[in-house]
N, C-alpha and C. Protein backbone atom coordinates (compact mmCIF):
# COMPACT_ATOMS: atom_id res chain seq x y z
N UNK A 1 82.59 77.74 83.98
CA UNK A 1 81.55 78.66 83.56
C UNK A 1 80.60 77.91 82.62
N UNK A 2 79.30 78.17 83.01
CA UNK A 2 78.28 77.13 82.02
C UNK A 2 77.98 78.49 80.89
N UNK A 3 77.58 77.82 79.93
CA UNK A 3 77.02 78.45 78.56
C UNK A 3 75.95 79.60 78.88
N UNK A 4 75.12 79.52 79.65
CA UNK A 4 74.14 80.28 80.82
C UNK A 4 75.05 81.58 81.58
N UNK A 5 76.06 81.28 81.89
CA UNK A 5 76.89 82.49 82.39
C UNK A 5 77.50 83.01 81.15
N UNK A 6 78.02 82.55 80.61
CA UNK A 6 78.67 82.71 79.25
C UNK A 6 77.81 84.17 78.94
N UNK A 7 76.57 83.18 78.29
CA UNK A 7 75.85 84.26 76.92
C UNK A 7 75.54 85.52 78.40
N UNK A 8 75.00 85.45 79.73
CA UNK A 8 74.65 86.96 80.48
C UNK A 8 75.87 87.89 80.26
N UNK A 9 77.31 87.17 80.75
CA UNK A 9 78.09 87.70 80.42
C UNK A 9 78.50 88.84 79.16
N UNK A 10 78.38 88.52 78.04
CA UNK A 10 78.35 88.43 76.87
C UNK A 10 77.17 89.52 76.48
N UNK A 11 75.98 89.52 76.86
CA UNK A 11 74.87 89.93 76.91
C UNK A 11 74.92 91.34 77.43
N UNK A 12 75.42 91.28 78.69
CA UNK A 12 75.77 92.81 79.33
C UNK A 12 76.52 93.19 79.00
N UNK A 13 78.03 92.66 78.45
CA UNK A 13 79.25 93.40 77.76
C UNK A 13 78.41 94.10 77.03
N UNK A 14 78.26 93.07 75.84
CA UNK A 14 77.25 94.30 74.79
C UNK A 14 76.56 94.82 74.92
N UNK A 15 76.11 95.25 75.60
CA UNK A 15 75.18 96.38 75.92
C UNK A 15 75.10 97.21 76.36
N UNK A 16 76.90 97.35 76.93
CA UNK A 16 77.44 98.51 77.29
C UNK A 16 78.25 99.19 76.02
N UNK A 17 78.69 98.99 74.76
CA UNK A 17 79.27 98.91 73.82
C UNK A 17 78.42 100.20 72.80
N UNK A 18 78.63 101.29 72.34
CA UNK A 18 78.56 101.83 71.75
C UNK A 18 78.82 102.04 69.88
N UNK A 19 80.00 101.76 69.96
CA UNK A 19 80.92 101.32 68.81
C UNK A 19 80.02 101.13 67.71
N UNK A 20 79.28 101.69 66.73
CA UNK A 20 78.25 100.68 65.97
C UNK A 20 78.79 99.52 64.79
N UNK A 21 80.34 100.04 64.17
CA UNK A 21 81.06 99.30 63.41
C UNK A 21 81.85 97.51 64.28
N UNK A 22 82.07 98.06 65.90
CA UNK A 22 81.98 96.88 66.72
C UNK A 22 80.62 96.32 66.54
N UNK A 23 79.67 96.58 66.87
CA UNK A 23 78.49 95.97 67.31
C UNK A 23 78.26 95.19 65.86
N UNK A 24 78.40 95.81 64.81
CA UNK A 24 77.27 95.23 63.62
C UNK A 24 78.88 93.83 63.30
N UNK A 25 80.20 94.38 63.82
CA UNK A 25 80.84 92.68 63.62
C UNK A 25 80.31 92.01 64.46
N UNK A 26 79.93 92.11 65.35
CA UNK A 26 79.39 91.34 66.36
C UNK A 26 78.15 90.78 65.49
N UNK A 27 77.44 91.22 65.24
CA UNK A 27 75.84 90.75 64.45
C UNK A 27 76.39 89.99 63.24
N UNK A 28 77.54 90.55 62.59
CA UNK A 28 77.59 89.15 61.57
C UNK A 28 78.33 88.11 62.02
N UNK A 29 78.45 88.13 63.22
CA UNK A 29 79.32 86.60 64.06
C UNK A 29 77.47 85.58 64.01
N UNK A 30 77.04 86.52 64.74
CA UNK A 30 75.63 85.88 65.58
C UNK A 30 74.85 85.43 63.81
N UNK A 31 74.82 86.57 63.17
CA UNK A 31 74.02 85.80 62.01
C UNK A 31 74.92 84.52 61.41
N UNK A 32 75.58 84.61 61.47
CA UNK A 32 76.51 83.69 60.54
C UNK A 32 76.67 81.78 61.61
N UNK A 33 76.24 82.10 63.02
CA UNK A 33 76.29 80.71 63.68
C UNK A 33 74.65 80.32 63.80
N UNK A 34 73.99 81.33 63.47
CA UNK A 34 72.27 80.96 63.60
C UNK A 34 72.12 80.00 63.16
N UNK A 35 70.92 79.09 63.30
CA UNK A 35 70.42 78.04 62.82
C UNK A 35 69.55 78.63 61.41
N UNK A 36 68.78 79.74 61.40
CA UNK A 36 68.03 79.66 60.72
C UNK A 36 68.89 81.34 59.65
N UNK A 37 69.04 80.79 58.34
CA UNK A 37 70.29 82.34 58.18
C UNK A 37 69.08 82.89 57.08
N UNK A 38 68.65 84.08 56.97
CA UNK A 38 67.93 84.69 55.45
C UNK A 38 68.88 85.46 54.88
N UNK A 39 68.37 85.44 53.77
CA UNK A 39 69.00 85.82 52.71
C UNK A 39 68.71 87.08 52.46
N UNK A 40 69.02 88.01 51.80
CA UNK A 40 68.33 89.03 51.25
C UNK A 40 69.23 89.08 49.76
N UNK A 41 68.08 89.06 49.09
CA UNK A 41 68.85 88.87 47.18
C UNK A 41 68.08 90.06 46.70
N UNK A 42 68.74 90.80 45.66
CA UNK A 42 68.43 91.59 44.93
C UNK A 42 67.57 91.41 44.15
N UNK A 43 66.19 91.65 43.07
CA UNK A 43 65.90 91.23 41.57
C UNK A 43 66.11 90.66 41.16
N UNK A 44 67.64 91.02 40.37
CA UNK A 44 68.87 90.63 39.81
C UNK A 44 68.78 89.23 40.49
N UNK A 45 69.70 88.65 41.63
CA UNK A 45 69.87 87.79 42.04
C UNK A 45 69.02 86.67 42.26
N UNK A 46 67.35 87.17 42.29
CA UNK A 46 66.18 86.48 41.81
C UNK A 46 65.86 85.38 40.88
N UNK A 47 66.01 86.53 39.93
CA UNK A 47 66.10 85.71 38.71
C UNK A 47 67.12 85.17 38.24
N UNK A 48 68.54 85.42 38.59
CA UNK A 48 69.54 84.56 37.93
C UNK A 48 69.54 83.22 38.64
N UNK A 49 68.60 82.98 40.05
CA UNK A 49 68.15 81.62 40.78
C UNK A 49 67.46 81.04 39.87
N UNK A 50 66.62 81.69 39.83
CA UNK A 50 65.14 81.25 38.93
C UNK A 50 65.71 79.92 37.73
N UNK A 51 66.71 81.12 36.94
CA UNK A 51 67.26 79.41 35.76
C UNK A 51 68.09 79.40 36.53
């Protein structure tokens, strides 16, 4: 199976999937192997970067 069958595979599972507590583990798999990850920081967490 190439990577190309893989992700369709994969692609249509989920999207038959309802579950929203499944789905959103699913989204922190996918955020967490991304290349590009954002952040979201509080104020708080702002400024304690800042110094």
């Amino acid at each position: 199976m190439t990577t190309v069958e893989l992700k369709n595979i994969l692609i249509h599972g989920i999207a038959g999937i309802n579950d929203k507590s499944f789905l959103t583990a699913i989204n922190t798999i996918v955020e967490y192997k991304s290349e590009t990850t954002i952040y979201k920081t509080t104020p708080e967490q702002r400024e304690r970067i800042k110094t």
